[in-house]
N, C-alpha and C. Protein backbone atom coordinates (compact mmCIF):
# COMPACT_ATOMS: atom_id res chain seq x y z
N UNK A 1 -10.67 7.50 1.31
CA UNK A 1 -9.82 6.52 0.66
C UNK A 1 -9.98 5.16 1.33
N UNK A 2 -9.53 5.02 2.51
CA UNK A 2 -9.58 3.95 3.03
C UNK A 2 -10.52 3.78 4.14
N UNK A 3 -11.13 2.40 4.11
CA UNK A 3 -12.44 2.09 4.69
C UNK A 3 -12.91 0.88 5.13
N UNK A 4 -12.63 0.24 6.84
CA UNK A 4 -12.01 -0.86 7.58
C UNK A 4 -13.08 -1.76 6.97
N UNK A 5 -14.38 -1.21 7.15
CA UNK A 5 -15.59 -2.43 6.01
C UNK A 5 -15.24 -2.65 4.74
N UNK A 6 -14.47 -2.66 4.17
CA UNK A 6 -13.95 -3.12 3.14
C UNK A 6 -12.84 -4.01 3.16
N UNK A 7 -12.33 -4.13 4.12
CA UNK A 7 -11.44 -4.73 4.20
C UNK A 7 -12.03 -6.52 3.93
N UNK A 8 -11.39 -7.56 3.39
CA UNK A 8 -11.93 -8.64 3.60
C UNK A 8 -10.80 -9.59 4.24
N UNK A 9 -11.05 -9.77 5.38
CA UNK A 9 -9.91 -10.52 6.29
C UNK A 9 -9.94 -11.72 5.73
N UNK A 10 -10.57 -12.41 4.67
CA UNK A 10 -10.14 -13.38 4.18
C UNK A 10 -9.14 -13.77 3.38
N UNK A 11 -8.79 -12.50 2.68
CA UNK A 11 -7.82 -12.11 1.43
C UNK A 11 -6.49 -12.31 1.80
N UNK A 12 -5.42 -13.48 1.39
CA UNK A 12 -4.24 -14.04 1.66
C UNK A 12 -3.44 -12.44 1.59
N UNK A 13 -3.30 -11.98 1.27
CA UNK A 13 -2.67 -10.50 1.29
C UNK A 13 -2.91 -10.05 2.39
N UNK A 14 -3.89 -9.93 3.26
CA UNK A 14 -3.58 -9.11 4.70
C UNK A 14 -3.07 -10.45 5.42
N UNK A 15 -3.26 -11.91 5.44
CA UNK A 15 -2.65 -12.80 6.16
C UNK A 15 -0.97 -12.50 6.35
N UNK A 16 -0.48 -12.53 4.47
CA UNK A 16 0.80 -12.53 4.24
C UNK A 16 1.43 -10.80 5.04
N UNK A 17 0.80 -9.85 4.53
CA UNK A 17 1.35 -9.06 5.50
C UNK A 17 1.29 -8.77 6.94
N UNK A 18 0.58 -9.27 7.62
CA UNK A 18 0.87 -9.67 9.26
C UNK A 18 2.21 -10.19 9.61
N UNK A 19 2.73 -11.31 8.84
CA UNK A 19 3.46 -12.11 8.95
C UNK A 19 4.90 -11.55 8.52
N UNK A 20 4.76 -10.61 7.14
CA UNK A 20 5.99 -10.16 6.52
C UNK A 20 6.44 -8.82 7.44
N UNK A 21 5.64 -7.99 8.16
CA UNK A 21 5.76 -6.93 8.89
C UNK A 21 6.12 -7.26 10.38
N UNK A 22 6.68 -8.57 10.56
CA UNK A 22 6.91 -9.23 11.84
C UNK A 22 8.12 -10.01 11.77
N UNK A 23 8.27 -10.19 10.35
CA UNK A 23 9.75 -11.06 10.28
C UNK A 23 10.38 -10.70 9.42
N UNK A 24 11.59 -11.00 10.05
CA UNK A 24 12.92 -9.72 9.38
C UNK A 24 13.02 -10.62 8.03
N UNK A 25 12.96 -12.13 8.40
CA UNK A 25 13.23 -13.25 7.26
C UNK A 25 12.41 -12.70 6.29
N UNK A 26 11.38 -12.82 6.26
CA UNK A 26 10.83 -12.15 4.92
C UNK A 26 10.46 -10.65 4.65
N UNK A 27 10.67 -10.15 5.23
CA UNK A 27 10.73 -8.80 4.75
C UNK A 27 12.39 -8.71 3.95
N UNK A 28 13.08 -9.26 4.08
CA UNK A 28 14.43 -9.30 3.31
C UNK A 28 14.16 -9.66 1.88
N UNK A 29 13.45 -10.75 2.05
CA UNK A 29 12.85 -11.96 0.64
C UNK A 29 12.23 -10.58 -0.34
N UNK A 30 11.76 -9.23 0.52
CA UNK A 30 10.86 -8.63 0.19
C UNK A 30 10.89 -8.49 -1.43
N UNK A 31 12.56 -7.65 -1.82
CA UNK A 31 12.70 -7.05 -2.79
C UNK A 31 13.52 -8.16 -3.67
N UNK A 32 13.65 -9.20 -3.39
CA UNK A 32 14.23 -10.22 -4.15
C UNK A 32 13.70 -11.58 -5.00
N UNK A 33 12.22 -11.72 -4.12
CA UNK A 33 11.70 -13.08 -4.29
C UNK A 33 10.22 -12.46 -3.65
N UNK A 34 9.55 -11.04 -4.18
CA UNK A 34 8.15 -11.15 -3.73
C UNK A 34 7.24 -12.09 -4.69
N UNK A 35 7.24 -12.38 -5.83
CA UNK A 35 6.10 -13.69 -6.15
C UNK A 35 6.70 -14.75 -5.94
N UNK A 36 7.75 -15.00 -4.78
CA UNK A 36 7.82 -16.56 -4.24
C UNK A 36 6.99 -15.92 -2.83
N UNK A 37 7.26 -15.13 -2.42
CA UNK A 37 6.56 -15.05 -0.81
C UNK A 37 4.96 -15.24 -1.37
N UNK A 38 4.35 -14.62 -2.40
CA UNK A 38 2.99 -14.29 -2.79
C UNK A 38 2.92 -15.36 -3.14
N UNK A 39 3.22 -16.39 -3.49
CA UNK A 39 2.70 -17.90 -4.25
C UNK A 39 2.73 -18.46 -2.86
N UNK A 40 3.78 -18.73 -1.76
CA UNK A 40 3.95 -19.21 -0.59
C UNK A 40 2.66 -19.02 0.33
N UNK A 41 1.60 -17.79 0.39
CA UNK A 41 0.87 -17.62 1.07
C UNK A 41 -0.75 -17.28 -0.18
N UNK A 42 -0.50 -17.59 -1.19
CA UNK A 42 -2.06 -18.18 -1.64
C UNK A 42 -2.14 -16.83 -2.47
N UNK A 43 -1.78 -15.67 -2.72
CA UNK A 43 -2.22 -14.57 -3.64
C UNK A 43 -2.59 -15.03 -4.87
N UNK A 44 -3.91 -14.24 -5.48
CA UNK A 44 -4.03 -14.45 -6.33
C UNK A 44 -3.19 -13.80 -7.43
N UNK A 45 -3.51 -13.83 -8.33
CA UNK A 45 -2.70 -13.16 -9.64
C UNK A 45 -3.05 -11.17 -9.34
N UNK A 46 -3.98 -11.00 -9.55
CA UNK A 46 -4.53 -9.51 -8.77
C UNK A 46 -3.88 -9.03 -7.92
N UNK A 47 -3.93 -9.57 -6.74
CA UNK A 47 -3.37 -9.27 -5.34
C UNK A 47 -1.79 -9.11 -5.81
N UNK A 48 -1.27 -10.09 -6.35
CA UNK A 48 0.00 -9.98 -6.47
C UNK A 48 0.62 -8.50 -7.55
N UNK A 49 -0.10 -8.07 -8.59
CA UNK A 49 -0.18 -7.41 -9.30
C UNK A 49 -0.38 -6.07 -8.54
N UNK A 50 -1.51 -5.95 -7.96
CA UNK A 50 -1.38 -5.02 -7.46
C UNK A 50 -0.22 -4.25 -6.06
N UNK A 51 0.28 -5.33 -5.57
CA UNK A 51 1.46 -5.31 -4.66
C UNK A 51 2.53 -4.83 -5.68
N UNK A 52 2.95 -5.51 -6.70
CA UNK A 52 4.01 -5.48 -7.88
C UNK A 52 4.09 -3.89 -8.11
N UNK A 53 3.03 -3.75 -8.28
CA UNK A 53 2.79 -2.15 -9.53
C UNK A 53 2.15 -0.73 -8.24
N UNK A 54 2.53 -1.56 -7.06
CA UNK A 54 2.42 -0.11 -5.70
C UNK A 54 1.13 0.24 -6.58
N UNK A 55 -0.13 -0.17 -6.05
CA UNK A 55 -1.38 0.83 -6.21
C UNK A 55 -2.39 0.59 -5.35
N UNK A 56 -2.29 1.70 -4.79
CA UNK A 56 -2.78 1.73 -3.04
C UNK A 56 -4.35 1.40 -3.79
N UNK A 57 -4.83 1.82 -4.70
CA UNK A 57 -6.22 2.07 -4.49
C UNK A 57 -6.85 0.86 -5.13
N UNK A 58 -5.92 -0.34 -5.99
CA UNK A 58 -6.43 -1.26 -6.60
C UNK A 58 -6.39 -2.38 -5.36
N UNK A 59 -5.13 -1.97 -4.10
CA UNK A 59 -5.59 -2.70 -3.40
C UNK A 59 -6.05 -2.98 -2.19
N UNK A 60 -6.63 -1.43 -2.30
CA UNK A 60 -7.86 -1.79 -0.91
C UNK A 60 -9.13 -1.99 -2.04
N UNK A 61 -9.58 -2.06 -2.97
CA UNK A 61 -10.69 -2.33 -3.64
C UNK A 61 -10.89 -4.14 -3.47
N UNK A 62 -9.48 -4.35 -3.49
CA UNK A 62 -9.03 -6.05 -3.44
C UNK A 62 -9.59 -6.39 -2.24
N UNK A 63 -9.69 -5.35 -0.87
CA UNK A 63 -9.94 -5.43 0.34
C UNK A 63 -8.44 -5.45 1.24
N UNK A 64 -7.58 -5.25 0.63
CA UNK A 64 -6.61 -5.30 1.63
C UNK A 64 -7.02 -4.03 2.78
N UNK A 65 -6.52 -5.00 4.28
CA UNK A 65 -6.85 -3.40 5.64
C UNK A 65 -5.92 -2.27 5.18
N UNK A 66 -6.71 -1.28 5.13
CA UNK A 66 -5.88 -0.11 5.14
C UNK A 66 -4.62 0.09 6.12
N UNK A 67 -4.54 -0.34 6.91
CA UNK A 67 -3.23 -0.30 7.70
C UNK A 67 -2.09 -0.97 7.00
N UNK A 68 -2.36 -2.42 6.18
CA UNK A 68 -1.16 -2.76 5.48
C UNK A 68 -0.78 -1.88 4.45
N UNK A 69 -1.82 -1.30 3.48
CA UNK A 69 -1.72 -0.35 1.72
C UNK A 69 0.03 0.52 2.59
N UNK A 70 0.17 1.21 3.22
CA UNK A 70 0.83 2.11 3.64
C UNK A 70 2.49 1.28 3.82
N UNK A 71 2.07 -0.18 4.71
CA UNK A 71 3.16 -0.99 4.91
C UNK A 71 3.79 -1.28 3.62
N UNK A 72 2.87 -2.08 2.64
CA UNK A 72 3.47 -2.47 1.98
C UNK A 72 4.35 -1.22 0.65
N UNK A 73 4.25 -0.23 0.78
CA UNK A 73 4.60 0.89 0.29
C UNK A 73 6.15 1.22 0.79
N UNK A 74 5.88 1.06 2.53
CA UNK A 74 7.03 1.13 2.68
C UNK A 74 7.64 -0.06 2.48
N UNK A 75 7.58 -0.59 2.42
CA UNK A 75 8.31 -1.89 1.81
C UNK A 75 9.17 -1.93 0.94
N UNK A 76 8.98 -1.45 -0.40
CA UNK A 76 9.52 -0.78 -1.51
C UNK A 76 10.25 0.35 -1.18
N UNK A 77 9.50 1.25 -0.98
CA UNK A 77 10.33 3.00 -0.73
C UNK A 77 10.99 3.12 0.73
N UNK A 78 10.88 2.64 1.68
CA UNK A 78 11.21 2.81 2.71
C UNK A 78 9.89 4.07 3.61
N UNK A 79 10.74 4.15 4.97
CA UNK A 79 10.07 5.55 5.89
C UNK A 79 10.97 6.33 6.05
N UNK A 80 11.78 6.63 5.02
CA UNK A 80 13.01 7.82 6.19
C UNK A 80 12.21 9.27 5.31
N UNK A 81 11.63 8.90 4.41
CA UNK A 81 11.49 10.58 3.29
C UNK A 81 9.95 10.33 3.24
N UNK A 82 9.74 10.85 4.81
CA UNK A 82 8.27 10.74 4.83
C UNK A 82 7.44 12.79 4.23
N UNK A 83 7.60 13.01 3.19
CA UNK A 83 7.32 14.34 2.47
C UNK A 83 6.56 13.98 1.75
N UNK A 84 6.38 15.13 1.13
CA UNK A 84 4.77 15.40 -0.12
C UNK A 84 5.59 15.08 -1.25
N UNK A 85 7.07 15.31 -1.69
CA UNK A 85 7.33 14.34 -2.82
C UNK A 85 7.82 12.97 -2.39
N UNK A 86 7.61 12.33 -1.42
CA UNK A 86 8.31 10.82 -1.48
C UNK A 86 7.67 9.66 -2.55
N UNK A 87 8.05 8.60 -2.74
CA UNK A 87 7.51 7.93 -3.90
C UNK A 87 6.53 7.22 -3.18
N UNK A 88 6.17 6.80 -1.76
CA UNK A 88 5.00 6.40 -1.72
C UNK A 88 3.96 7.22 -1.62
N UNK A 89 3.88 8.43 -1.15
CA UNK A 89 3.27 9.34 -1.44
C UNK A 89 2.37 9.48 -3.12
N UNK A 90 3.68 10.00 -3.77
CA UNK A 90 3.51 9.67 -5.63
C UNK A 90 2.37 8.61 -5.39
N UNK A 91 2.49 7.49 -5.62
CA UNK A 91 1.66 6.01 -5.61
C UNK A 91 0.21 6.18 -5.17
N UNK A 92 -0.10 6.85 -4.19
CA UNK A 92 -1.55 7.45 -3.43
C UNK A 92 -2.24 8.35 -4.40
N UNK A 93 -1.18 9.36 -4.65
CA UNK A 93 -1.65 10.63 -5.92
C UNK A 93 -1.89 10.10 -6.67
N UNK A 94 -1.25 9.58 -7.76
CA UNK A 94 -1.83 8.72 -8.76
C UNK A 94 -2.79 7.71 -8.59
N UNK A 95 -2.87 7.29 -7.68
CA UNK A 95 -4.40 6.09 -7.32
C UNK A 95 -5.55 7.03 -6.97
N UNK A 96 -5.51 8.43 -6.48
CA UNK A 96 -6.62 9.16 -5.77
C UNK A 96 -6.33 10.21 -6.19
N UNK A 97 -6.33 10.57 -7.28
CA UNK A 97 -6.39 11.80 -7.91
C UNK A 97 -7.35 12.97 -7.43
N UNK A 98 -8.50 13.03 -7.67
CA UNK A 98 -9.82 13.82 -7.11
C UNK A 98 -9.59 13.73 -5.27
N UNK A 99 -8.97 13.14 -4.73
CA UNK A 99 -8.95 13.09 -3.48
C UNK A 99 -7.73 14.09 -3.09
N UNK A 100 -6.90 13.83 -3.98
CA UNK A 100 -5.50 14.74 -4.25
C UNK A 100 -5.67 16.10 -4.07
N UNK A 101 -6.10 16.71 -5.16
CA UNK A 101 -6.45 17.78 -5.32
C UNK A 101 -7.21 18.35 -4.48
N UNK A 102 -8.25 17.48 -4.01
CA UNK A 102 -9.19 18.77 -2.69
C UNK A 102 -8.23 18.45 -1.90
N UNK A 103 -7.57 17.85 -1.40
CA UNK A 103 -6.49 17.73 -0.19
C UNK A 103 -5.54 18.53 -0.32
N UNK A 104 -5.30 19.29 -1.31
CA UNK A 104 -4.17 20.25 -1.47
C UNK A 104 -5.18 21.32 -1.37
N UNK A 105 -6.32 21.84 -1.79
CA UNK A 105 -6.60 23.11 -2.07
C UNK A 105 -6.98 23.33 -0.88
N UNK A 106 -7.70 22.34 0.34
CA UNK A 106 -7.85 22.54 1.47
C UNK A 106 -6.49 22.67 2.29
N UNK A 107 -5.62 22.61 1.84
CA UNK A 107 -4.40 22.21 2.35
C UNK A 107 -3.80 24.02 2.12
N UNK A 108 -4.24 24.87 0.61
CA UNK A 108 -3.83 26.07 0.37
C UNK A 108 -4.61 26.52 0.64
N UNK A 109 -6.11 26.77 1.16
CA UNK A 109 -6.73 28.08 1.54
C UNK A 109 -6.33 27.66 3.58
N UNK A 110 -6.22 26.67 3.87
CA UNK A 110 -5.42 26.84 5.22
C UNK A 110 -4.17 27.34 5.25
N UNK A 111 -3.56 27.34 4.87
CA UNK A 111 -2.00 27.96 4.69
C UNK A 111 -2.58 29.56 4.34
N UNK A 112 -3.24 29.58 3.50
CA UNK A 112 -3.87 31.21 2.90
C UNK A 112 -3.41 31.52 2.11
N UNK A 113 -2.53 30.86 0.94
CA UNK A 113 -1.89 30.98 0.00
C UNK A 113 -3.00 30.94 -1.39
């Protein structure tokens, strides 16, 4: 799924999340005013879209570092219901479907079920 050469450290989206994962001030703004924070730090229409609509996989293709895809997830859903149904979880499944599935079946012939 995720893959640090892909990342493009140029992309205002990993700038803006350095910054939002460090200050309480805007991580508040988070759920109230995210396309004022995303216009504030240069996103394009994409980037922002894909932040909007939680899709891990449209936006590491964008190049966002895989270390933020996860942040900005919690962002939205929080970390307390870190499980196989939490909704950022959901968001991964649906972006990585085929990745999904062998990850579970490897997941059930280890269990031995």
């Amino acid at each position: 799924m995720g893959n640090v050469e892909r990342c493009d450290t140029t992309l205002p989206t990993n700038e803006m999340m350095f910054y939002v994962r460090r200050d309480p001030a805007l991580r508040a703004r988070w759920r109230t005013d995210l396309a004022g924070i995303a216009k504030e730090f240069g996103l394009s229409g994409a980037e922002y879209e894909a932040i909007r609509d939680r899709d891990p996989k449209r936006l590491m293709d964008l190049g966002v570092h895989q270390y933020y895809v996860p942040q900005i997830l919690r962002l939205f859903f929080g970390a307390a219901q870190n499980e196989n149904a939490s909704a950022a979880l959901q968001c991964y499944r649906r972006a990585f479907p085929e990745e999904t599935a062998k990850a579970m079946e490897l997941q059930a012939r280890l269990e031995g079920t």
